[in-house]
N, C-alpha and C. Protein backbone atom coordinates (compact mmCIF):
# COMPACT_ATOMS: atom_id res chain seq x y z
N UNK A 1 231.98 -1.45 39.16
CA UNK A 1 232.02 -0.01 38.99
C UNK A 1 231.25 0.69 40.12
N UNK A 2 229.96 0.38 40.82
CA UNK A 2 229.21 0.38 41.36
C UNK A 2 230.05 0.63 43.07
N UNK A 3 230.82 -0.40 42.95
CA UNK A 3 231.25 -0.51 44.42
C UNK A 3 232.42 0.77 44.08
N UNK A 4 233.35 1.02 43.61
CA UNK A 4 234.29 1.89 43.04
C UNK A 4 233.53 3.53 43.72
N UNK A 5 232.53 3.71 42.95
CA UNK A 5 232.14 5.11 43.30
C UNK A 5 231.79 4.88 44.92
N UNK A 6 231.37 4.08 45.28
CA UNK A 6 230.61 3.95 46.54
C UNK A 6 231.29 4.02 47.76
N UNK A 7 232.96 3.49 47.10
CA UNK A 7 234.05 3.48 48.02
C UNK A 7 234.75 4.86 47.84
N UNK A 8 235.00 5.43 46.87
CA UNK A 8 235.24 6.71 46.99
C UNK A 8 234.53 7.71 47.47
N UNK A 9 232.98 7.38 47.33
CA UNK A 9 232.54 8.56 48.45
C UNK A 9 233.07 8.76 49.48
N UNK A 10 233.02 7.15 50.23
CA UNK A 10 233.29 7.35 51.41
C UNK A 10 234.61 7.55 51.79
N UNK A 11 235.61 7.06 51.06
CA UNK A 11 236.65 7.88 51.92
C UNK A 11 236.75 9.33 51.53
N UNK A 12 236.27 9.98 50.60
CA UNK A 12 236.14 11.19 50.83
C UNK A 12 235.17 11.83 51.80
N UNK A 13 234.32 11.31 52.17
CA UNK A 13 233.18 11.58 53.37
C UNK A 13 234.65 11.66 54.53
N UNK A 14 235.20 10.41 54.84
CA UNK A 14 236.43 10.29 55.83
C UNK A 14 237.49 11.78 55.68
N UNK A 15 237.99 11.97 54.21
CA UNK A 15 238.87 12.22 54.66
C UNK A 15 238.36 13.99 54.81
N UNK A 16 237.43 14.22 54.40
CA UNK A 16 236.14 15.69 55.02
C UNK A 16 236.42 15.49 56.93
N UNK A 17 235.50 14.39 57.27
CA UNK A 17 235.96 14.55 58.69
C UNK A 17 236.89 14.43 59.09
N UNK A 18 238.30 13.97 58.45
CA UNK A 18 239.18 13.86 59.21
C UNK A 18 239.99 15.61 59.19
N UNK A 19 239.89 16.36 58.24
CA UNK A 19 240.32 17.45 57.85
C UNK A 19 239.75 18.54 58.81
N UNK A 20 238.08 18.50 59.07
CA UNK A 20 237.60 18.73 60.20
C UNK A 20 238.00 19.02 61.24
N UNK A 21 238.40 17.64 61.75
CA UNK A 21 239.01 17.31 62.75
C UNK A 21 239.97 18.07 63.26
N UNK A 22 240.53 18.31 62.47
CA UNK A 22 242.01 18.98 62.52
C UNK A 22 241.88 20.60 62.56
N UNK A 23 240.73 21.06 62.63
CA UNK A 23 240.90 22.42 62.60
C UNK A 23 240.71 23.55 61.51
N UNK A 24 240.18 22.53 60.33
CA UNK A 24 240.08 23.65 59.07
C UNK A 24 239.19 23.63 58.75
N UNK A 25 239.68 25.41 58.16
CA UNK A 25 238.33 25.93 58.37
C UNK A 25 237.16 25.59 57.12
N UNK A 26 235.85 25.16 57.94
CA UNK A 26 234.77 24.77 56.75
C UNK A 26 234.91 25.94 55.30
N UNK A 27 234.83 26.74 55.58
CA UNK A 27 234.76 27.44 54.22
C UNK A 27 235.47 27.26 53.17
N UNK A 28 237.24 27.53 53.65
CA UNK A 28 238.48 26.61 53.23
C UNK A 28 238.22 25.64 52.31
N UNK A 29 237.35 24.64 53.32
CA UNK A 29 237.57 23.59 52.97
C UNK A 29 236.05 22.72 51.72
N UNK A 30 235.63 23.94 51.99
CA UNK A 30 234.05 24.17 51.14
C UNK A 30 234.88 24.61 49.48
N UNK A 31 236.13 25.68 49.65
CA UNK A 31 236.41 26.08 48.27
C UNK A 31 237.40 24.80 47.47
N UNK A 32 238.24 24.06 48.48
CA UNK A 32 239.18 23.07 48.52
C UNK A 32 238.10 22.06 47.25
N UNK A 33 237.11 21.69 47.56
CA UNK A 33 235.88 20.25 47.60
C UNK A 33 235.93 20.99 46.19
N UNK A 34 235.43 22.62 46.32
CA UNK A 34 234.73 23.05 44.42
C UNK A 34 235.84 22.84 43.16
N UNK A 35 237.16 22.88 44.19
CA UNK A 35 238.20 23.04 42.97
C UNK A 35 238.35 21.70 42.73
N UNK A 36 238.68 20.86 43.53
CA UNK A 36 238.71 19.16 43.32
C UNK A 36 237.42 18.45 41.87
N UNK A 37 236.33 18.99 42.60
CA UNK A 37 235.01 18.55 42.03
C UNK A 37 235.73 19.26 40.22
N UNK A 38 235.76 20.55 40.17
CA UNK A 38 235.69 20.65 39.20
C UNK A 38 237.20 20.50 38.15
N UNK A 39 238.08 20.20 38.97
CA UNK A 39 239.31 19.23 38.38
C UNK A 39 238.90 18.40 38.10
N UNK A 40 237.69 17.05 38.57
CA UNK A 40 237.83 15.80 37.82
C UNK A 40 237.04 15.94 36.95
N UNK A 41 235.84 17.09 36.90
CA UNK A 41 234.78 17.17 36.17
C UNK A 41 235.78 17.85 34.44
N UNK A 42 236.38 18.73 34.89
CA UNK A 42 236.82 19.17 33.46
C UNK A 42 238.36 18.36 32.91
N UNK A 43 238.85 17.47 33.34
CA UNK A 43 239.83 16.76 32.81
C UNK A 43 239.50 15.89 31.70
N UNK A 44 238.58 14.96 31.99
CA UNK A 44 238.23 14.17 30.40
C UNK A 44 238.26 15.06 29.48
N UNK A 45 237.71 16.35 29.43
CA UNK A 45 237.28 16.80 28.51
C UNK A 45 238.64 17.67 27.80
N UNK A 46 239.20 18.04 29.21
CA UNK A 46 240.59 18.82 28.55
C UNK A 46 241.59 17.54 28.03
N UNK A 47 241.19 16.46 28.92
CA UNK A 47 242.80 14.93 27.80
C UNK A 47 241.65 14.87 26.37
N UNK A 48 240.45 14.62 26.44
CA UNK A 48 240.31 14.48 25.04
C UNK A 48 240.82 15.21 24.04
N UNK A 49 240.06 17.02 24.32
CA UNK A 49 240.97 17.68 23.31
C UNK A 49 242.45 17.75 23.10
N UNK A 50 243.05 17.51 24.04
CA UNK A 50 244.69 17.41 24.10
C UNK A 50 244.93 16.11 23.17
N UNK A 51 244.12 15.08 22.84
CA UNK A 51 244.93 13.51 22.13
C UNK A 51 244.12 14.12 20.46
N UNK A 52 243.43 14.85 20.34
CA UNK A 52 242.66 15.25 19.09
C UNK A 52 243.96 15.46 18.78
């Protein structure tokens, strides 16, 4: 489990610089990260109530 999160940081660390890279813009890509973050953060909670 341990290695799991550890590997997903990093390719999200990657795929941050690679997006970078390319020209977009930090802020963009600052609101992109909050909506992600808080898609995985509120999904358990919305499939739980959904199988109730």
């Amino acid at each position: 489990m341990l290695f799991t999160v550890v590997g997903g940081a990093i390719v999200f660390q990657l795929v941050l610089a690679f997006a970078l890279s390319l020209g977009v813009n930090p802020n963009l890509l600052k609101l992109i990260t909050a909506a992600f973050v808080l898609l995985i953060v509120g999904l358990p909670r919305f499939l739980s109530k959904k199988s109730e």
